[in-house]
N, C-alpha and C. Protein backbone atom coordinates (compact mmCIF):
# COMPACT_ATOMS: atom_id res chain seq x y z
N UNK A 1 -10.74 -6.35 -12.09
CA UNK A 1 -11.04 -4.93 -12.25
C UNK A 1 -11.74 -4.42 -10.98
N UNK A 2 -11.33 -3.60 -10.46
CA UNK A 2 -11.56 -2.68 -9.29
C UNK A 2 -13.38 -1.73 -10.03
N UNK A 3 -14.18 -2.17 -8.73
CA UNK A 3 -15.35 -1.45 -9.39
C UNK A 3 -15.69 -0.34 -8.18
N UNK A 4 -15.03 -0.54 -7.71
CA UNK A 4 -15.16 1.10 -6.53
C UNK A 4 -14.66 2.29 -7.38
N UNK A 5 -15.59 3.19 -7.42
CA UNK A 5 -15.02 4.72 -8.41
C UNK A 5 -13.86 5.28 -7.82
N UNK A 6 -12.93 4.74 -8.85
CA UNK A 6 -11.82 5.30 -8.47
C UNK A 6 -11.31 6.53 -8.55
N UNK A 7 -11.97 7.59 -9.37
CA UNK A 7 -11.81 8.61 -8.80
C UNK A 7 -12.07 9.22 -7.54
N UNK A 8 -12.29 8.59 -7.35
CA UNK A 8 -12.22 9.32 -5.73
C UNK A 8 -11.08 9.30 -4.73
N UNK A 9 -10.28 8.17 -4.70
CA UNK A 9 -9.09 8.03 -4.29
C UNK A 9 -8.19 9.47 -5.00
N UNK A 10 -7.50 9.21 -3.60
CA UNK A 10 -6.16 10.19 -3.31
C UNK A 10 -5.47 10.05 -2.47
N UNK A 11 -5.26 8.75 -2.06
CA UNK A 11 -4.23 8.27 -1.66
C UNK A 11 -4.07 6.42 -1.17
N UNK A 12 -3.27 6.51 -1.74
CA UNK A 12 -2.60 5.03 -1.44
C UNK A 12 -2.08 4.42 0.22
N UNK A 13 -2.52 3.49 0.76
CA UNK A 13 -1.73 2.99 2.24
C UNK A 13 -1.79 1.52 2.02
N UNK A 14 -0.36 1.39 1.91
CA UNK A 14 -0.20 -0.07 2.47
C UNK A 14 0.51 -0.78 3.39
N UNK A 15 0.26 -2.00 4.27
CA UNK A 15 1.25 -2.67 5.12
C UNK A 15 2.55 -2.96 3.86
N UNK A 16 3.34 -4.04 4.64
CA UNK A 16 4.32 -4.06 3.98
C UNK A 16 4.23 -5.62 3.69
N UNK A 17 4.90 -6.50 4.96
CA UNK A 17 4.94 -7.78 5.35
C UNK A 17 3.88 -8.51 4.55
N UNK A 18 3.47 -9.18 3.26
CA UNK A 18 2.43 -9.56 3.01
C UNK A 18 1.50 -8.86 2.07
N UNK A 19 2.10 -7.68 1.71
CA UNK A 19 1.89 -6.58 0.30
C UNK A 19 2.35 -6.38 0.00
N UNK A 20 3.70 -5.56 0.28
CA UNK A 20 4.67 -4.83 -0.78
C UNK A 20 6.13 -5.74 -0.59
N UNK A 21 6.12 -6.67 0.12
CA UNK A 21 6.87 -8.34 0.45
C UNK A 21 6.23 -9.59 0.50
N UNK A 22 6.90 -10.14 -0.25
CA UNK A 22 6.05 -11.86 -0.17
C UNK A 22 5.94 -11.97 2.03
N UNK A 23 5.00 -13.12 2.22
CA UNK A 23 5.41 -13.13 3.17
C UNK A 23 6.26 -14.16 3.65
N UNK A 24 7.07 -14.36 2.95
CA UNK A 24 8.34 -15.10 3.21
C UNK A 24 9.59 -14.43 3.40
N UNK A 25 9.88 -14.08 4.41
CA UNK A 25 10.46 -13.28 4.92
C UNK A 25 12.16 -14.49 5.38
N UNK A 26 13.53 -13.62 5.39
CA UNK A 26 14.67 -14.93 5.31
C UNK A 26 15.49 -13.90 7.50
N UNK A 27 15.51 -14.54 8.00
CA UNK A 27 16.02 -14.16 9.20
C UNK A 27 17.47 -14.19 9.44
N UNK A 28 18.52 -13.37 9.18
CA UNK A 28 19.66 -13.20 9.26
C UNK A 28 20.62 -13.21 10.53
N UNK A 29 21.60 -13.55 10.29
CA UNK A 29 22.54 -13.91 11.77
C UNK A 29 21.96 -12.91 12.90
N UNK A 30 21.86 -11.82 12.63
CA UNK A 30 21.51 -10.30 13.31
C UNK A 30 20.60 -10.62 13.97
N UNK A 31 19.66 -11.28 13.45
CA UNK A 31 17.70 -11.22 13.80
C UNK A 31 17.14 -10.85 12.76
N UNK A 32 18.16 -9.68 12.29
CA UNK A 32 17.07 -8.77 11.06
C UNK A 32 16.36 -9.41 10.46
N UNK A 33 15.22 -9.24 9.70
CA UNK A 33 14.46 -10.07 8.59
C UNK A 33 15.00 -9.17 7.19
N UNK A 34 14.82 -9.83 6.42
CA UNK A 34 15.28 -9.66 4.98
C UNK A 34 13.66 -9.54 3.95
N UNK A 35 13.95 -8.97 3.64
CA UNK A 35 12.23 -8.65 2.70
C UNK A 35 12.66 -8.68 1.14
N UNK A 36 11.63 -9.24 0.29
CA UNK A 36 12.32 -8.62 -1.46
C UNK A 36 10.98 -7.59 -1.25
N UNK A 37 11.23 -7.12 -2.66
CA UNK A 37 10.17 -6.07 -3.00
C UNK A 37 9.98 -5.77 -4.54
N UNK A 38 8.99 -5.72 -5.14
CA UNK A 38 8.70 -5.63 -6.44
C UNK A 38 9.07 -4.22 -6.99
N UNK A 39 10.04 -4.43 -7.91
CA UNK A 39 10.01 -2.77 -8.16
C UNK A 39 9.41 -1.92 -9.49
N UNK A 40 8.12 -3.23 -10.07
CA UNK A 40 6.97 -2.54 -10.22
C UNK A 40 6.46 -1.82 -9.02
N UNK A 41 6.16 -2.63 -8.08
CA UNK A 41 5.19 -2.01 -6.88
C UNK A 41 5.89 0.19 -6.60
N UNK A 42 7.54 -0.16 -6.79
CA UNK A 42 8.17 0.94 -6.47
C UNK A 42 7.93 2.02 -7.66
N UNK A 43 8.22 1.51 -8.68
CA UNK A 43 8.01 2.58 -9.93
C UNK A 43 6.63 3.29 -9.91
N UNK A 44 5.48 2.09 -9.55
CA UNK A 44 4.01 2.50 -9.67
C UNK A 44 3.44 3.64 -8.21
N UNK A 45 4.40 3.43 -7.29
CA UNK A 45 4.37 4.24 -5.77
C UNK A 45 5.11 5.73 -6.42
N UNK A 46 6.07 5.37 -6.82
CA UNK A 46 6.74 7.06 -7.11
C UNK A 46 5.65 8.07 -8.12
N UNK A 47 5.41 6.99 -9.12
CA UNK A 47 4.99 8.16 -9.94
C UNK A 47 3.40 8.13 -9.25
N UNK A 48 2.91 7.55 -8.36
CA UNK A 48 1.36 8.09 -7.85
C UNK A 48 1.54 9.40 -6.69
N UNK A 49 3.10 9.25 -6.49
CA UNK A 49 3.31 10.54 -5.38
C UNK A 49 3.23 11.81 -6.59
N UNK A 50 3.79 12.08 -7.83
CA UNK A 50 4.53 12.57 -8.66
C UNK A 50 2.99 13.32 -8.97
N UNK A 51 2.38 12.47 -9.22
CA UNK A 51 0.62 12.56 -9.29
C UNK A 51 -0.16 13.23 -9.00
N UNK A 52 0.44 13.43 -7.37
CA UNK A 52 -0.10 14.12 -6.25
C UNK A 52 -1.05 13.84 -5.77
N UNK A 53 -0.87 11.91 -5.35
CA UNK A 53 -1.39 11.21 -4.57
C UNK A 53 -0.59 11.29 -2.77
N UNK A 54 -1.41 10.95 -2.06
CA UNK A 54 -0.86 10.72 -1.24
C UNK A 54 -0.27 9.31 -1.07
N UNK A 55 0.53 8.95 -0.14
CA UNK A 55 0.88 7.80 -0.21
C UNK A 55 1.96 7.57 1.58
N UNK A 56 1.14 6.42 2.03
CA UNK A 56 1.78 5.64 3.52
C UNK A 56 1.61 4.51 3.49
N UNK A 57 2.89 3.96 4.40
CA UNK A 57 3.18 3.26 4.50
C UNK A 57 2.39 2.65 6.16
N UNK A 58 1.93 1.65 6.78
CA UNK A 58 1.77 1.07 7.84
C UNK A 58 2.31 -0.18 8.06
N UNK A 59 3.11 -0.23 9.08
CA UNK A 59 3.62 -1.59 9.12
C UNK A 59 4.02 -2.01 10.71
N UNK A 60 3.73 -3.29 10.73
CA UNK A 60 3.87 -3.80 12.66
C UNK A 60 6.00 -3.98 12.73
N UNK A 61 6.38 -4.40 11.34
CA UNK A 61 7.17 -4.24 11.40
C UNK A 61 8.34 -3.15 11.43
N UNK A 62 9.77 -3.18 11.25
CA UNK A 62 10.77 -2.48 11.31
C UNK A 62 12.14 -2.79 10.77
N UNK A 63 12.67 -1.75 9.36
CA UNK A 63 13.50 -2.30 9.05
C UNK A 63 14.09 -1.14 8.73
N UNK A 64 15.74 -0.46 8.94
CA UNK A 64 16.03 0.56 8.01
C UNK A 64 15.85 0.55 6.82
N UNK A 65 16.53 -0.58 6.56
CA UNK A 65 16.53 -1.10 4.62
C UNK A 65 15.10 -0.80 4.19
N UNK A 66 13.88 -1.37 5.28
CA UNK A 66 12.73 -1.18 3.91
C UNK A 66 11.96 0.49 4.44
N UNK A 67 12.48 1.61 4.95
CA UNK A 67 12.21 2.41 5.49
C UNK A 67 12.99 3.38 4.90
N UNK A 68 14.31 2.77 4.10
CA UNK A 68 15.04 4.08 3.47
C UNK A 68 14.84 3.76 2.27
N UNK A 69 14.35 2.85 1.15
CA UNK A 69 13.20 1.98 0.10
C UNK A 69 12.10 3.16 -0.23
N UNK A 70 11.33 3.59 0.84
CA UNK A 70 10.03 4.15 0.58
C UNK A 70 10.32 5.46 0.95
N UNK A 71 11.63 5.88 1.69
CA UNK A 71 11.91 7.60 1.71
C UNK A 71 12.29 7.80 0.57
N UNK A 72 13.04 6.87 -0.07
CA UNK A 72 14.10 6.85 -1.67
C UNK A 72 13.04 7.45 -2.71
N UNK A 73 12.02 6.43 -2.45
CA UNK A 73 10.89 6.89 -3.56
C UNK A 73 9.75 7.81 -3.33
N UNK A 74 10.09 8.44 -1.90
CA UNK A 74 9.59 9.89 -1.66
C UNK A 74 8.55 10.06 -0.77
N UNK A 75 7.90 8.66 -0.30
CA UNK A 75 7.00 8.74 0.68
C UNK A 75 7.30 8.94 1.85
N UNK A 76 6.78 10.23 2.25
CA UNK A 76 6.66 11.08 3.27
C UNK A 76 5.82 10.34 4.95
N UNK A 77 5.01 9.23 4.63
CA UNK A 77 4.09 9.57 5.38
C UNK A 77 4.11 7.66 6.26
N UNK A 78 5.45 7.08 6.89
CA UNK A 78 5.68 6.24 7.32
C UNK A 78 5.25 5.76 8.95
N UNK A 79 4.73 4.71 9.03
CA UNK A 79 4.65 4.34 10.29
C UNK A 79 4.83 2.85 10.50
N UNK A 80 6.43 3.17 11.19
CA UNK A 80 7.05 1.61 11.22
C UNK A 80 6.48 0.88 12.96
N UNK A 81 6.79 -0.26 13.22
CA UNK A 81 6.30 -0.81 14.54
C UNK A 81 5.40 -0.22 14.58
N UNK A 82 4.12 -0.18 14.28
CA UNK A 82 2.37 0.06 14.00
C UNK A 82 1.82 -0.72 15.33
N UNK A 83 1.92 -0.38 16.50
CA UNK A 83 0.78 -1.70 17.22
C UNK A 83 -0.34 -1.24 17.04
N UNK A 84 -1.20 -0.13 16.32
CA UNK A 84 -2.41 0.30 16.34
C UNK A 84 -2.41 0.74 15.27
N UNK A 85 -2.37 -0.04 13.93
CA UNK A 85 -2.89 0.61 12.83
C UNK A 85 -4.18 1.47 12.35
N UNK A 86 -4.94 1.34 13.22
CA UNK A 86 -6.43 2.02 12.65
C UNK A 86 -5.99 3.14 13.53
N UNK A 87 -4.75 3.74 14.54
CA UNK A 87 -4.30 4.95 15.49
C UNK A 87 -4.31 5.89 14.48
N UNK A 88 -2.53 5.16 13.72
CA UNK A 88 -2.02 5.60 12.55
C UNK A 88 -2.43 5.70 11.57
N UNK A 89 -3.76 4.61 10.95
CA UNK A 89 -3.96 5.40 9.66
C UNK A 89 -5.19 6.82 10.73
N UNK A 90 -5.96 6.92 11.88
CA UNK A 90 -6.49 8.01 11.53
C UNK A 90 -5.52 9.36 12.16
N UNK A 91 -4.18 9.08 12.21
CA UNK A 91 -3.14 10.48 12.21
C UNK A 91 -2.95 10.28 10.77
N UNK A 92 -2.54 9.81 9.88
CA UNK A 92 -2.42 10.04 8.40
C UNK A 92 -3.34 10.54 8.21
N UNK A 93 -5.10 10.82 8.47
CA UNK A 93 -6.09 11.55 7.99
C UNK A 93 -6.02 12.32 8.47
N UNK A 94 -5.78 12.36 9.32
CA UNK A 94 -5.51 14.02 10.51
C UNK A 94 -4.79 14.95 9.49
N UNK A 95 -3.48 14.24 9.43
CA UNK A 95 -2.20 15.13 8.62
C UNK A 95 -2.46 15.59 7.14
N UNK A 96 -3.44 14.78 6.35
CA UNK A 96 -3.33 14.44 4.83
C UNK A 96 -4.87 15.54 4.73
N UNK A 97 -5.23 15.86 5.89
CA UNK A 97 -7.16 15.88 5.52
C UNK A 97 -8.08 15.49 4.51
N UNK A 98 -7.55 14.11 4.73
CA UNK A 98 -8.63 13.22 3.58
C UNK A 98 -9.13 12.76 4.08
N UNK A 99 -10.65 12.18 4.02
CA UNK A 99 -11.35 11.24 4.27
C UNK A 99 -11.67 10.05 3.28
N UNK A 100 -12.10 9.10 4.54
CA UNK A 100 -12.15 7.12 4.61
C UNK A 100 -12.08 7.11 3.20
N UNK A 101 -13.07 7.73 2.31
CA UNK A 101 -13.65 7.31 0.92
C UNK A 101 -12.47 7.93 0.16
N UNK A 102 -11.98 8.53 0.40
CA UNK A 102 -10.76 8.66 -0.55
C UNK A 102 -9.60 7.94 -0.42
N UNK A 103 -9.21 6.99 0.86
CA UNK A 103 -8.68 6.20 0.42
C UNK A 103 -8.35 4.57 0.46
N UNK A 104 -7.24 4.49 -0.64
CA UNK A 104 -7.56 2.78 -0.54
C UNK A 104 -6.25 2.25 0.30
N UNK A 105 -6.45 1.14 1.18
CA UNK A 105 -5.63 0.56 2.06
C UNK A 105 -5.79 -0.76 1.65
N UNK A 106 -4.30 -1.08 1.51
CA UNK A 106 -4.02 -2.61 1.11
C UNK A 106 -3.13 -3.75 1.83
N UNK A 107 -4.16 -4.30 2.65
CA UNK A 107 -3.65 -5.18 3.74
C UNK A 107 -4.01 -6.79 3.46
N UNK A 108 -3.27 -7.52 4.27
CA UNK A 108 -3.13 -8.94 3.87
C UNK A 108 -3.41 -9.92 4.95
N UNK A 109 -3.43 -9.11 6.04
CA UNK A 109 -3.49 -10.22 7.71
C UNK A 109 -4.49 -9.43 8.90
N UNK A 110 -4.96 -10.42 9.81
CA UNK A 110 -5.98 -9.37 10.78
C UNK A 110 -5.33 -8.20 11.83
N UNK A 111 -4.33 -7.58 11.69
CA UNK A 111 -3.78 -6.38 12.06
C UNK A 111 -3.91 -5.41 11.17
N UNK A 112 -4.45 -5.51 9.68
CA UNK A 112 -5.34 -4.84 9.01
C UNK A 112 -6.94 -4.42 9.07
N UNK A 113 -6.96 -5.52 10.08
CA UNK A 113 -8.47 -5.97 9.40
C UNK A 113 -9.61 -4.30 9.98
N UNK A 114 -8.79 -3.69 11.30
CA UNK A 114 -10.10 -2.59 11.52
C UNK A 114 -9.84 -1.24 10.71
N UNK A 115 -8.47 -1.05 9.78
CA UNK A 115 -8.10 -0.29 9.12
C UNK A 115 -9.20 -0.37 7.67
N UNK A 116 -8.98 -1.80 7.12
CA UNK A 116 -9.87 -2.13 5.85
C UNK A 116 -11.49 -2.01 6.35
N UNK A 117 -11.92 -1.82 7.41
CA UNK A 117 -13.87 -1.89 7.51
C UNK A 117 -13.59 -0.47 7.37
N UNK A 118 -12.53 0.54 7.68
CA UNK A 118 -12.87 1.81 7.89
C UNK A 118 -12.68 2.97 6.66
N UNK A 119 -11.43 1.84 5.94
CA UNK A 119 -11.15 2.90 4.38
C UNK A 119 -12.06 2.54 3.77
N UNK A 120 -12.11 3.86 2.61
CA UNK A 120 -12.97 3.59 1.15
C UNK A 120 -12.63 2.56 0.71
N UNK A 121 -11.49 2.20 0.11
CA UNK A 121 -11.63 1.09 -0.85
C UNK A 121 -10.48 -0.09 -0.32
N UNK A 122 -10.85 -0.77 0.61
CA UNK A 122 -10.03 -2.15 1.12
C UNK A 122 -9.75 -3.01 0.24
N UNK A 123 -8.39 -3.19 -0.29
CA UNK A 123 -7.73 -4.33 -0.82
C UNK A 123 -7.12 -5.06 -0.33
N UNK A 124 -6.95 -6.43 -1.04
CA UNK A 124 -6.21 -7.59 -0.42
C UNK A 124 -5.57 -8.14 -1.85
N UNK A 125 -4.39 -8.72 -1.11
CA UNK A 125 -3.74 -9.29 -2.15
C UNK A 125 -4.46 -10.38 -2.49
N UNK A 126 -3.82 -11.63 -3.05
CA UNK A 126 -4.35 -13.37 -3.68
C UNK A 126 -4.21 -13.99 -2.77
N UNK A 127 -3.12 -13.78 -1.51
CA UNK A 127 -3.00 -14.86 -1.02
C UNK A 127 -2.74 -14.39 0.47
N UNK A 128 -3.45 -12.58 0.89
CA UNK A 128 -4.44 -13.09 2.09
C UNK A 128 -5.42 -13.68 2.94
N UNK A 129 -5.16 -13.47 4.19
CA UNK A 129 -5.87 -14.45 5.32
C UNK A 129 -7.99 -14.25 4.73
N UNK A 130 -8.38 -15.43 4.88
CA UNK A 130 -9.62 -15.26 4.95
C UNK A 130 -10.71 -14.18 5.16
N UNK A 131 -10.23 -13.82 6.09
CA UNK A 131 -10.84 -12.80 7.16
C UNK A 131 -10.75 -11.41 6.69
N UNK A 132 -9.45 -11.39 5.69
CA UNK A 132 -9.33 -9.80 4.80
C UNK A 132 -10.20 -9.94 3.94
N UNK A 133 -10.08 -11.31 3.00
CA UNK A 133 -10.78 -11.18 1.44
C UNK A 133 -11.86 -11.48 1.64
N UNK A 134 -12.64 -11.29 2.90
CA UNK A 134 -13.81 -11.74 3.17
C UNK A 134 -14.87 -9.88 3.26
N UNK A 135 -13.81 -9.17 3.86
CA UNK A 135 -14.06 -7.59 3.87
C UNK A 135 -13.17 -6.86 2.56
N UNK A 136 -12.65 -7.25 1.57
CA UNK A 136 -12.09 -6.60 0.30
C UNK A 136 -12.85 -6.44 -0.42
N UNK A 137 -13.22 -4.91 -1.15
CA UNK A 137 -14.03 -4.64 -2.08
C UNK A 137 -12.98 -4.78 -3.59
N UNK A 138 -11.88 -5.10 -3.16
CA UNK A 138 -11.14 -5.93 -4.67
C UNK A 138 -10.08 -6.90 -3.87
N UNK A 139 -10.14 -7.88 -4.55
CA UNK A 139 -8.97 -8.97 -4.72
C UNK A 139 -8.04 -8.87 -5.51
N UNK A 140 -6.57 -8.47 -5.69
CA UNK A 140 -6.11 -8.81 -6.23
C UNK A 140 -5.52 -9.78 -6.80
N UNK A 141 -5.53 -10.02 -8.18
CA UNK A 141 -5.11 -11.41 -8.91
C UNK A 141 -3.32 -12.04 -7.83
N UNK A 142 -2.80 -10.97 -7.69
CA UNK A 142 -1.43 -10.90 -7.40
C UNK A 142 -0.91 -11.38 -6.19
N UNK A 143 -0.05 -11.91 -5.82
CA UNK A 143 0.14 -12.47 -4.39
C UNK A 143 0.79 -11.15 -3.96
N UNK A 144 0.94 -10.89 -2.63
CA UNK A 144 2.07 -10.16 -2.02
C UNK A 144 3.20 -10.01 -2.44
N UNK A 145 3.58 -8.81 -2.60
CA UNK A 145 5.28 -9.21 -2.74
C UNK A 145 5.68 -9.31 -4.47
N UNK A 146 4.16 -9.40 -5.45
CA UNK A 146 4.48 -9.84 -6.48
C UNK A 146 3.88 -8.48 -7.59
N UNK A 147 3.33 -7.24 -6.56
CA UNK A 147 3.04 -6.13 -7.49
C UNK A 147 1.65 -5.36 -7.11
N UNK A 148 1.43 -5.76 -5.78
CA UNK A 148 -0.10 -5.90 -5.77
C UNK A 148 0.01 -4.39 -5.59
N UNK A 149 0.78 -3.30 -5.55
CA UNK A 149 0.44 -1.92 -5.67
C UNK A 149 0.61 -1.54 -6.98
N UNK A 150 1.06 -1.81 -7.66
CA UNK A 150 1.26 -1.24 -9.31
C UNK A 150 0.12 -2.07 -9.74
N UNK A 151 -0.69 -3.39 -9.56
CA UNK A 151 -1.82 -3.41 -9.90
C UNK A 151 -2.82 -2.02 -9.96
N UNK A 152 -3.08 -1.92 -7.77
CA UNK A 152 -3.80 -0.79 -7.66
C UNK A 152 -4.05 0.44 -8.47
N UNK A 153 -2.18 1.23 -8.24
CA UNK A 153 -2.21 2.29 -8.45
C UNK A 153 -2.26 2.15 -9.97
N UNK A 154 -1.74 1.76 -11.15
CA UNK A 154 -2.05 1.56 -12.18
C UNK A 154 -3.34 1.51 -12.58
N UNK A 155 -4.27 0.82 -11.63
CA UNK A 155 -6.04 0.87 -12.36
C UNK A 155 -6.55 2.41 -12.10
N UNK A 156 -6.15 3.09 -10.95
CA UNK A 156 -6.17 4.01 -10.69
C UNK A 156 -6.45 5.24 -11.54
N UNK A 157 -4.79 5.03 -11.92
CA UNK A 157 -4.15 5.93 -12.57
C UNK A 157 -4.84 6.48 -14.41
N UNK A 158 -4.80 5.12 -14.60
CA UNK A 158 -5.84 5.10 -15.85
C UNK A 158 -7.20 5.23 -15.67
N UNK A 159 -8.15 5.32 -14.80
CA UNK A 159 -9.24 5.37 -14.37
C UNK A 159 -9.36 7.43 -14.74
N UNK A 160 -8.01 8.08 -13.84
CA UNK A 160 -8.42 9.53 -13.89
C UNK A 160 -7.38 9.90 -15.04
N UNK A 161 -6.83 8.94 -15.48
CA UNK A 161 -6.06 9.67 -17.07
C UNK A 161 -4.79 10.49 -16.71
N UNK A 162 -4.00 8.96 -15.80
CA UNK A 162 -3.04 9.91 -14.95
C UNK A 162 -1.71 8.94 -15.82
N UNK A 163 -2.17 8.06 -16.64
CA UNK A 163 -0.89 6.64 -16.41
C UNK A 163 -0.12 6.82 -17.54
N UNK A 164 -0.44 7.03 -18.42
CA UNK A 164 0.99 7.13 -19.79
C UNK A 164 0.57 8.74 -20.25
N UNK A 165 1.67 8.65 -19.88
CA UNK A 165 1.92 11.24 -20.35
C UNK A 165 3.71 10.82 -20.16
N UNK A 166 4.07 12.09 -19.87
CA UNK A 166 5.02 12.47 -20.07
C UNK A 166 6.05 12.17 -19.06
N UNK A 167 5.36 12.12 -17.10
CA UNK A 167 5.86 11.43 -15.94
C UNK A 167 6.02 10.09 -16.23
N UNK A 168 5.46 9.19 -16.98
CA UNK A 168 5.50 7.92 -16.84
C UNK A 168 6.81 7.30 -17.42
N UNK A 169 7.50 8.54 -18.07
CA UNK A 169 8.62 7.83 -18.16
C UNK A 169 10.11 8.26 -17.77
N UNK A 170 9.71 9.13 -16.55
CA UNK A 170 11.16 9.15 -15.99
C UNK A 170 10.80 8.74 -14.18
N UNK A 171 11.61 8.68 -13.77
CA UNK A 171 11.66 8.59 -12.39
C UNK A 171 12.11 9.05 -11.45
């Protein structure tokens, strides 16, 4: 259970590689990397946009496939090949005019790590690097790749009395 007041959040950011993908990633004739993705994590992302949460994506990586994934489900607010995530998340605050305490960022490896000292509420999955769950004001039970945003946004959601109505059941 998440004990940071979650009302205060209004918006969701997560990497990808290692949150919203196991990090077992499969490398194809191409080069491409191949990602799965939980589509709890996807159902629980749409309806927190639906919400009128914000919601971005940060990632070092680059993939069409997982870039036309998170336009599909409506998030607006992408930044693929990230070499400066703490750049990009503070142009997402620029653009969104939210501030740190409103939101939560959910990273798994130390290319997170100056993004999570700077948001309100830093998460880590189960089976990030030391060095995250050492600065996470929640752990998730969940490994990467296995839901760790429909955890989030779900505690969330029920926290401000957003999660079972009438959105929750279409998509």
């Amino acid at each position: 259970m998440i004990t940071y007041d979650l009302n205060l959040i209004k918006a969701f950011v997560f990497d990808v590689d290692g949150v919203l993908s196991s990090h077992k990633v499969y490398i194809l004739m191409d080069g491409e990397l191949m990602r799965s993705a939980s589509v709890k994590d996807g159902y629980a992302i749409q309806l927190a946009l639906k919400k009128g949460f914000e919601v971005c994506i940060i990632t070092g990586g680059f993939s069409n496939d997982v870039m036309s994934r998170y336009r599909k489900l409506g998030v607006k607010h992408l930044y693929p090949c990230s070499a400066n995530k703490l750049k990009d998340y503070n142009d997402f605050l620029k653009q969104t005019l939210l501030e740190d305490h409103q939101v939560m960022y959910c990273g798994d490896d130390i290319p997170d790590y100056q993004v999570m000292c700077k948001a309100g509420l830093p998460v880590a999955p189960a089976d990030a690097a030391p060095e995250i769950k050492q600065i996470a004001k929640y752990i998730s039970p969940i490994n990467g790749g296995g839901g760790v945003a429909r955890d989030i946004v779900e505690q969330t959601l029920k926290v401000q009395g957003l999660w079972m109505d009438d959105d929750a059941f279409n998509w």
